[in-house]
PDB file of N, CA and C in Angstrom:
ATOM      1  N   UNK A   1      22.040 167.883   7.134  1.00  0.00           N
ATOM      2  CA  UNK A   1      21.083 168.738   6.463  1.00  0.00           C
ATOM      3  C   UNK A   1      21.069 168.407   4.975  1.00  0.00           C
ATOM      4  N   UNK A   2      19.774 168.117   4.405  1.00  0.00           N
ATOM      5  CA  UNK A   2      19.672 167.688   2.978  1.00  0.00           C
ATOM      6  C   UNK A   2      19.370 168.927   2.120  1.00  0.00           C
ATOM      7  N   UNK A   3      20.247 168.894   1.039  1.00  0.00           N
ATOM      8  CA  UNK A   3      20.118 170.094   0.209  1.00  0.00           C
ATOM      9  C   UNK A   3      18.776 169.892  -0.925  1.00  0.00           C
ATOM     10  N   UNK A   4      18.076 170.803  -0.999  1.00  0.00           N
ATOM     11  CA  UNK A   4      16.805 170.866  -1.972  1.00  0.00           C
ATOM     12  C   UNK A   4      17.009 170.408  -3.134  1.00  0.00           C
ATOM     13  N   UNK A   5      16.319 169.922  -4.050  1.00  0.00           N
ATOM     14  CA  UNK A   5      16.321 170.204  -5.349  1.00  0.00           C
ATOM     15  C   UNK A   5      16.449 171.918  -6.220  1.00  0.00           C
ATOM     16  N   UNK A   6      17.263 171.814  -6.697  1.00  0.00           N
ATOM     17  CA  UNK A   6      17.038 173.292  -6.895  1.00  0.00           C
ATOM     18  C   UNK A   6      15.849 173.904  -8.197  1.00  0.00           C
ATOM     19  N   UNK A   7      15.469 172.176  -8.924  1.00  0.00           N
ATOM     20  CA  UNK A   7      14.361 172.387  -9.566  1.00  0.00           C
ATOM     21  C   UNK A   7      12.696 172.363  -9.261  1.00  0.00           C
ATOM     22  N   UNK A   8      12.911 172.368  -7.830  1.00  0.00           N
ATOM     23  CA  UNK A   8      11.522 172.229  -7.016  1.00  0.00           C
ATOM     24  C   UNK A   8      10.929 172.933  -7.540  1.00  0.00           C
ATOM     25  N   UNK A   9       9.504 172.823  -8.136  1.00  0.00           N
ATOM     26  CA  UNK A   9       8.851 173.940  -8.962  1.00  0.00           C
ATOM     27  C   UNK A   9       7.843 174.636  -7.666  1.00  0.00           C
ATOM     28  N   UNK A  10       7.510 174.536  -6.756  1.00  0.00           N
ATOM     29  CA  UNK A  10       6.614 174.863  -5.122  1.00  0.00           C
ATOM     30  C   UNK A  10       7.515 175.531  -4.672  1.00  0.00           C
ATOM     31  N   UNK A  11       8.925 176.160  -4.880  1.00  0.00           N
ATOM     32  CA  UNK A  11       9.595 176.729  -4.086  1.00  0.00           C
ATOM     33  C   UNK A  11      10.178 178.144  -4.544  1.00  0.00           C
ATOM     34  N   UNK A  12       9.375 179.039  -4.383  1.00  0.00           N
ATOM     35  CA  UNK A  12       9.720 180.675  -4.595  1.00  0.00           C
ATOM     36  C   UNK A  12      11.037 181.447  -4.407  1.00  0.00           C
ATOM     37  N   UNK A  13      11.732 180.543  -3.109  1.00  0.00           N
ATOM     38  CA  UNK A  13      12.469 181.133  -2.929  1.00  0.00           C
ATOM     39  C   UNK A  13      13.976 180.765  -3.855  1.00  0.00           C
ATOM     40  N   UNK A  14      14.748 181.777  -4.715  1.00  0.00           N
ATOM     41  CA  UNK A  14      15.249 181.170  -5.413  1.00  0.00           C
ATOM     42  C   UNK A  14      15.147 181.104  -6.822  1.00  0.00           C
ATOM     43  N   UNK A  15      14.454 181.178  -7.424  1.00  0.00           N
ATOM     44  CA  UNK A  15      13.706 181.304  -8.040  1.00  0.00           C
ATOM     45  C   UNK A  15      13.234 182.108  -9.357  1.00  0.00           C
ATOM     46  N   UNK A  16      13.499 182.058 -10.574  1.00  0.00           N
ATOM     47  CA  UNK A  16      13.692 183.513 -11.264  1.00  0.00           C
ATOM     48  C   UNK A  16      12.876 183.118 -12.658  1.00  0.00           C
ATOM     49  N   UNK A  17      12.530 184.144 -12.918  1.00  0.00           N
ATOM     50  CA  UNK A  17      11.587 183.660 -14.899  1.00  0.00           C
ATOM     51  C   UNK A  17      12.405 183.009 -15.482  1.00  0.00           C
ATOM     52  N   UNK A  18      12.089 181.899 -16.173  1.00  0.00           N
ATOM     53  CA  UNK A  18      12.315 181.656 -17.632  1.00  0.00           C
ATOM     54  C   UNK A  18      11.663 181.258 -18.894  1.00  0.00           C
ATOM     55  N   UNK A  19      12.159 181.621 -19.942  1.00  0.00           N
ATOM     56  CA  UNK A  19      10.728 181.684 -21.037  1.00  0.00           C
ATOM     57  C   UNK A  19      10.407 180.186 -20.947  1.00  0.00           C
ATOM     58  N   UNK A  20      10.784 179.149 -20.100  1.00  0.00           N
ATOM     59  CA  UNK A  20       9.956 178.006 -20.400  1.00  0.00           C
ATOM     60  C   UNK A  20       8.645 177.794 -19.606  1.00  0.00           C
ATOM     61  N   UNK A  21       8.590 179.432 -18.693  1.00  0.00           N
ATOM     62  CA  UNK A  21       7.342 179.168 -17.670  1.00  0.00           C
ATOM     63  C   UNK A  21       6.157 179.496 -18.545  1.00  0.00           C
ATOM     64  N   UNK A  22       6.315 179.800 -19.874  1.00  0.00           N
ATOM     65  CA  UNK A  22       5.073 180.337 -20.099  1.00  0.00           C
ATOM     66  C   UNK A  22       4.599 178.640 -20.855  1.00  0.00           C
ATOM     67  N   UNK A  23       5.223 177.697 -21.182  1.00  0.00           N
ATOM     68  CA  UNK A  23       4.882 176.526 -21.281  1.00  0.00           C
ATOM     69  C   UNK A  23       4.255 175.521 -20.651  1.00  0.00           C
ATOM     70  N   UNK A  24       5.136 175.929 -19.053  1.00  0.00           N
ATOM     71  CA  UNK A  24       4.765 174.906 -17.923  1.00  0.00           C
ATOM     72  C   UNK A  24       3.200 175.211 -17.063  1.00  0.00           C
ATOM     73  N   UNK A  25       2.847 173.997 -16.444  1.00  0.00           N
ATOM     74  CA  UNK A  25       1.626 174.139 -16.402  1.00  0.00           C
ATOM     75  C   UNK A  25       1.173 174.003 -14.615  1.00  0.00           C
ATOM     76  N   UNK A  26       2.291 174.330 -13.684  1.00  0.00           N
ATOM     77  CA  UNK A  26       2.421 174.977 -12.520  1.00  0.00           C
ATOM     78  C   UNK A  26       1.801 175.927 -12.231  1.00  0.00           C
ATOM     79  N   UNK A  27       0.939 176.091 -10.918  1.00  0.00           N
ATOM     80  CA  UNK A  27       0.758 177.714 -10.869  1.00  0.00           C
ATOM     81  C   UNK A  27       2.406 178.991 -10.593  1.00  0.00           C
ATOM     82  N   UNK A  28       3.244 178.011 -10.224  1.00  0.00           N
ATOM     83  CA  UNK A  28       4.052 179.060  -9.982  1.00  0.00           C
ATOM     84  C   UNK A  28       5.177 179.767 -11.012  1.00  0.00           C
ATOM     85  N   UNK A  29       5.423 178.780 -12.167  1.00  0.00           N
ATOM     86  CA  UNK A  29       5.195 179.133 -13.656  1.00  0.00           C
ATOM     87  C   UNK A  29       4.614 180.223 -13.830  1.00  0.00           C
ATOM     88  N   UNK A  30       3.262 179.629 -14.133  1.00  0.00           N
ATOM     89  CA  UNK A  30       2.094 180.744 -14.802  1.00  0.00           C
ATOM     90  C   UNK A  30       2.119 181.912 -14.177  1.00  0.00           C
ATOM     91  N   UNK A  31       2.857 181.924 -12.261  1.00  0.00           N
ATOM     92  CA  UNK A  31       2.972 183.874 -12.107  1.00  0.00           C
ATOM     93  C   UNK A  31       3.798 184.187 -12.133  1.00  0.00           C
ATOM     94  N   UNK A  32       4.886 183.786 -12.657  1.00  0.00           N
ATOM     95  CA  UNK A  32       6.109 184.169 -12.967  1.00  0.00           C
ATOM     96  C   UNK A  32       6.131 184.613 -14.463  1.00  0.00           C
ATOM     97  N   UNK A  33       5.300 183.680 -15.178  1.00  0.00           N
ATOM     98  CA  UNK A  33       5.462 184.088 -16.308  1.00  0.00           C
ATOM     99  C   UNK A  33       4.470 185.678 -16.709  1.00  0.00           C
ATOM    100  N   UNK A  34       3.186 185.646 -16.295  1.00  0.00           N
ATOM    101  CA  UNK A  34       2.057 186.465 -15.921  1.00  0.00           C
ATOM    102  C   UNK A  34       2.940 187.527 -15.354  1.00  0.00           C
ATOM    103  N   UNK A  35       3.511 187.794 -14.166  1.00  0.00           N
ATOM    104  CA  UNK A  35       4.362 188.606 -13.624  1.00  0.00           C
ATOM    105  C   UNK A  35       5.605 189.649 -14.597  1.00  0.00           C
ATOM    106  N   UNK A  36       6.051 188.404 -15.487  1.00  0.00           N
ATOM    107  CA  UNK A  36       7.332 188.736 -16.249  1.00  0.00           C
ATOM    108  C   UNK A  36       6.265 189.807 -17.325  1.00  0.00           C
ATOM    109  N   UNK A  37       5.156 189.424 -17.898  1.00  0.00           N
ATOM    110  CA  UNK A  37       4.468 189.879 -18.856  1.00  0.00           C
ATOM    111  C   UNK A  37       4.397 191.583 -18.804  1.00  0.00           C
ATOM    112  N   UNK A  38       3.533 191.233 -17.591  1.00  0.00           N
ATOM    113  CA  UNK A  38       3.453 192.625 -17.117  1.00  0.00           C
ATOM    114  C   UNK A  38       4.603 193.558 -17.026  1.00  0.00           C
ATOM    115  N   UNK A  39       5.351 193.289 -16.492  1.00  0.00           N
ATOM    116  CA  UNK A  39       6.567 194.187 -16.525  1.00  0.00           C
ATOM    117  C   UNK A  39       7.234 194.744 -17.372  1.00  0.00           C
ATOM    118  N   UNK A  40       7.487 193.614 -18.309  1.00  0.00           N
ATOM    119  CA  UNK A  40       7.556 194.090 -19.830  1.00  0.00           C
ATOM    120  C   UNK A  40       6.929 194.779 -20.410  1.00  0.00           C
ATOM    121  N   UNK A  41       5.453 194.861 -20.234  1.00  0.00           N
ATOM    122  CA  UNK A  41       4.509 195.445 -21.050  1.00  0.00           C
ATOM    123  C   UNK A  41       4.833 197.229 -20.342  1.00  0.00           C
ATOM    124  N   UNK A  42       4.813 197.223 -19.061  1.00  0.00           N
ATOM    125  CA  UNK A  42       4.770 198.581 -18.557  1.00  0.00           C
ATOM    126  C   UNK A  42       6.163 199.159 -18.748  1.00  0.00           C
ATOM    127  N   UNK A  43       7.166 198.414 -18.730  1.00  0.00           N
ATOM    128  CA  UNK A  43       8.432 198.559 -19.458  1.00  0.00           C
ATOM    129  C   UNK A  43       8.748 199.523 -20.736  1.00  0.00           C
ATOM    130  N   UNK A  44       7.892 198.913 -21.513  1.00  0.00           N
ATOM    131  CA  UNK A  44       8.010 199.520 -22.965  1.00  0.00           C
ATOM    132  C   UNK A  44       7.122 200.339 -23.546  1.00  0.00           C
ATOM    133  N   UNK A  45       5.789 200.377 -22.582  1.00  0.00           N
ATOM    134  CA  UNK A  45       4.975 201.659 -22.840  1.00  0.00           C
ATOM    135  C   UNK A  45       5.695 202.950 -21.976  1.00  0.00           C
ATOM    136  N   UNK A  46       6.594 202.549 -21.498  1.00  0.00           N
ATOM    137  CA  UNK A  46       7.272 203.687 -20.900  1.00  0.00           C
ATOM    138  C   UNK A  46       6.091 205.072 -19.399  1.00  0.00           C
ATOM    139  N   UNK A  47       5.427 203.965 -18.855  1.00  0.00           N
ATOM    140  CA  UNK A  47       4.166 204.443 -18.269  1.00  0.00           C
ATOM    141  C   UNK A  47       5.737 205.464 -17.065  1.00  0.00           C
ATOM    142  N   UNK A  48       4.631 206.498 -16.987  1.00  0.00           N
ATOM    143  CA  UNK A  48       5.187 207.357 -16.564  1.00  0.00           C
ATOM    144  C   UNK A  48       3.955 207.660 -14.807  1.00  0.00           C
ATOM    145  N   UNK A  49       2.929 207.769 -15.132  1.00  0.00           N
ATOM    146  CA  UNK A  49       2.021 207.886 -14.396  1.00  0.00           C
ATOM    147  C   UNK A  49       1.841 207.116 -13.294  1.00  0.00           C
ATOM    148  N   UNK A  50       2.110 207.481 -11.944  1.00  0.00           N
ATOM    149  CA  UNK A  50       1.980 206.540 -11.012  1.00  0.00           C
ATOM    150  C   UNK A  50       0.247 206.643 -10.634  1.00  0.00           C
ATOM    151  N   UNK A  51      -0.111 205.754  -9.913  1.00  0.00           N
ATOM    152  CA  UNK A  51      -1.351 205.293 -10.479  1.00  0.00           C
ATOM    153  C   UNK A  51      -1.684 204.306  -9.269  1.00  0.00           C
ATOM    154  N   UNK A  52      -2.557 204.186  -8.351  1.00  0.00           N
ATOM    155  CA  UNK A  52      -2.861 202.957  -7.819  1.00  0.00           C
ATOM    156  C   UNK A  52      -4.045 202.416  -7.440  1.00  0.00           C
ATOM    157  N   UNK A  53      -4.657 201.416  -7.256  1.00  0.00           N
ATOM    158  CA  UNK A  53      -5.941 200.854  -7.660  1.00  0.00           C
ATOM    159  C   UNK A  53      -6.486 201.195  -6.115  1.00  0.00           C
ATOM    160  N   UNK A  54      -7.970 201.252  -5.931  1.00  0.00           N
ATOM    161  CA  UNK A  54      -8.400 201.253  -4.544  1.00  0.00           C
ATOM    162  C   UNK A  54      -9.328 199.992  -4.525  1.00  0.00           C
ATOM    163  N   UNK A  55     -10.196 199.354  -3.348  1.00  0.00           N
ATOM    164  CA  UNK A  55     -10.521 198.267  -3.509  1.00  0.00           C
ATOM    165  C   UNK A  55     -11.320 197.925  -4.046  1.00  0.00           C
ATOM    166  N   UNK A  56     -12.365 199.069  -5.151  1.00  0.00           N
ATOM    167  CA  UNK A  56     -13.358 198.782  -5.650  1.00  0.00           C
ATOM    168  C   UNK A  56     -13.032 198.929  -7.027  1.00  0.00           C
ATOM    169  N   UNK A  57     -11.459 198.743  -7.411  1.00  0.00           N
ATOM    170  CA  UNK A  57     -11.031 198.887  -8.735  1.00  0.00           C
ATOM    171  C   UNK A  57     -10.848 200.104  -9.302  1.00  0.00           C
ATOM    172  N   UNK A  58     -10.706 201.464  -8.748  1.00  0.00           N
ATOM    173  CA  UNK A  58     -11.249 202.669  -8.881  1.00  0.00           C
ATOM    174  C   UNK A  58      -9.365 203.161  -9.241  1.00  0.00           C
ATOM    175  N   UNK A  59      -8.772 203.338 -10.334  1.00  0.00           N
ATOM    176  CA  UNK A  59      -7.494 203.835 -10.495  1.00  0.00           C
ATOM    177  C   UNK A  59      -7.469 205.560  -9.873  1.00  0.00           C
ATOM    178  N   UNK A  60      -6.639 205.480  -8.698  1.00  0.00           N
ATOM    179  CA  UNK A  60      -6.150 206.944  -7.938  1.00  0.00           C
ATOM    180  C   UNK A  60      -4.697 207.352  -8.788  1.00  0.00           C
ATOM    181  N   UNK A  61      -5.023 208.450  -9.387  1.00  0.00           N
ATOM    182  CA  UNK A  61      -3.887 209.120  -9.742  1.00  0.00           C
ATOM    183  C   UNK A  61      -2.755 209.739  -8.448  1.00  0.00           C
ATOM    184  N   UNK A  62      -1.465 209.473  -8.629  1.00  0.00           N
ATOM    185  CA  UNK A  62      -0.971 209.955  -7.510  1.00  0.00           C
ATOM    186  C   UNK A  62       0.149 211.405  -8.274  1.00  0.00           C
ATOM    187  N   UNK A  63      -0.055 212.799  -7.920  1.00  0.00           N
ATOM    188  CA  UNK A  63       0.497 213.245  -8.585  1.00  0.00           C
ATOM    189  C   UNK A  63       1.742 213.433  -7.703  1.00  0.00           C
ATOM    190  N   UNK A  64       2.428 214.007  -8.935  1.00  0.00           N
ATOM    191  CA  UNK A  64       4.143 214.423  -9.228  1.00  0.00           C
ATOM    192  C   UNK A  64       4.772 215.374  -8.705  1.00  0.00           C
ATOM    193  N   UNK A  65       5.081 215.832  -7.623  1.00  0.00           N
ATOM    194  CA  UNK A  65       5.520 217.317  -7.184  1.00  0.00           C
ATOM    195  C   UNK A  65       6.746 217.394  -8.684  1.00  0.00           C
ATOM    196  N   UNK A  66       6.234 218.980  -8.747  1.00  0.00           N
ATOM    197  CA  UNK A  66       7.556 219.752  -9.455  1.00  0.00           C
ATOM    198  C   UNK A  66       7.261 219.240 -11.074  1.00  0.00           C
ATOM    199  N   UNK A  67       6.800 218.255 -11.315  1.00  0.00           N
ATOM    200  CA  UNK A  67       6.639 217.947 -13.030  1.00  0.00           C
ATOM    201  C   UNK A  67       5.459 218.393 -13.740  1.00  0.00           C
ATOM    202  N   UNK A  68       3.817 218.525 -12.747  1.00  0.00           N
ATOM    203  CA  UNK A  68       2.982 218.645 -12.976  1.00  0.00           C
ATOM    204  C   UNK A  68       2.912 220.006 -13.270  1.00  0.00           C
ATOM    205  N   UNK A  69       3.445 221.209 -12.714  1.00  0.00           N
ATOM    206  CA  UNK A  69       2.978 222.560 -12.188  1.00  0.00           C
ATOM    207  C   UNK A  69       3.659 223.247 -13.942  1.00  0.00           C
TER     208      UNK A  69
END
C-alpha cells in the first residue's frame, strides 16, 4: 500500500487552513481560505442570532426559547 503525498492539494481529507491558502490558486485553497474568512468574521461580530437561509435566499429567524421572552 502506497502512502499519499500528504501535500496533495485535491485531497480534503486531512487537511486544515493555512494562511498560505489565501495565496494559492487551487479551488480547494480558495474554500478553505473563503471558509476560514467567514468564520472569523462571525467569530468576532459575536453573532448571536441563529438565522437560516431558505432557497430563495429569504433569512428565517430561528428563535431562542427562554432568552427572547
Amino acid at each position: 500500500m502506497n502512502k499519499k503525498d500528504k501535500n496533495d492539494g485535491t485531497d480534503i481529507a486531512g487537511r486544515y487552513y493555512e494562511t498560505e491558502d489565501y495565496n494559492r490558486n487551487d479551488q480547494l485553497s480558495s474554500g478553505l481560505a473563503t471558509t476560514h474568512e467567514q468564520v472569523s468574521d462571525a467569530y468576532m461580530e459575536g453573532q448571536a442570532d441563529a438565522v437560516i437561509e431558505d432557497v430563495v435566499g429569504v433569512d428565517i429567524s430561528i428563535p431562542r426559547k427562554g432568552y427572547d421572552e
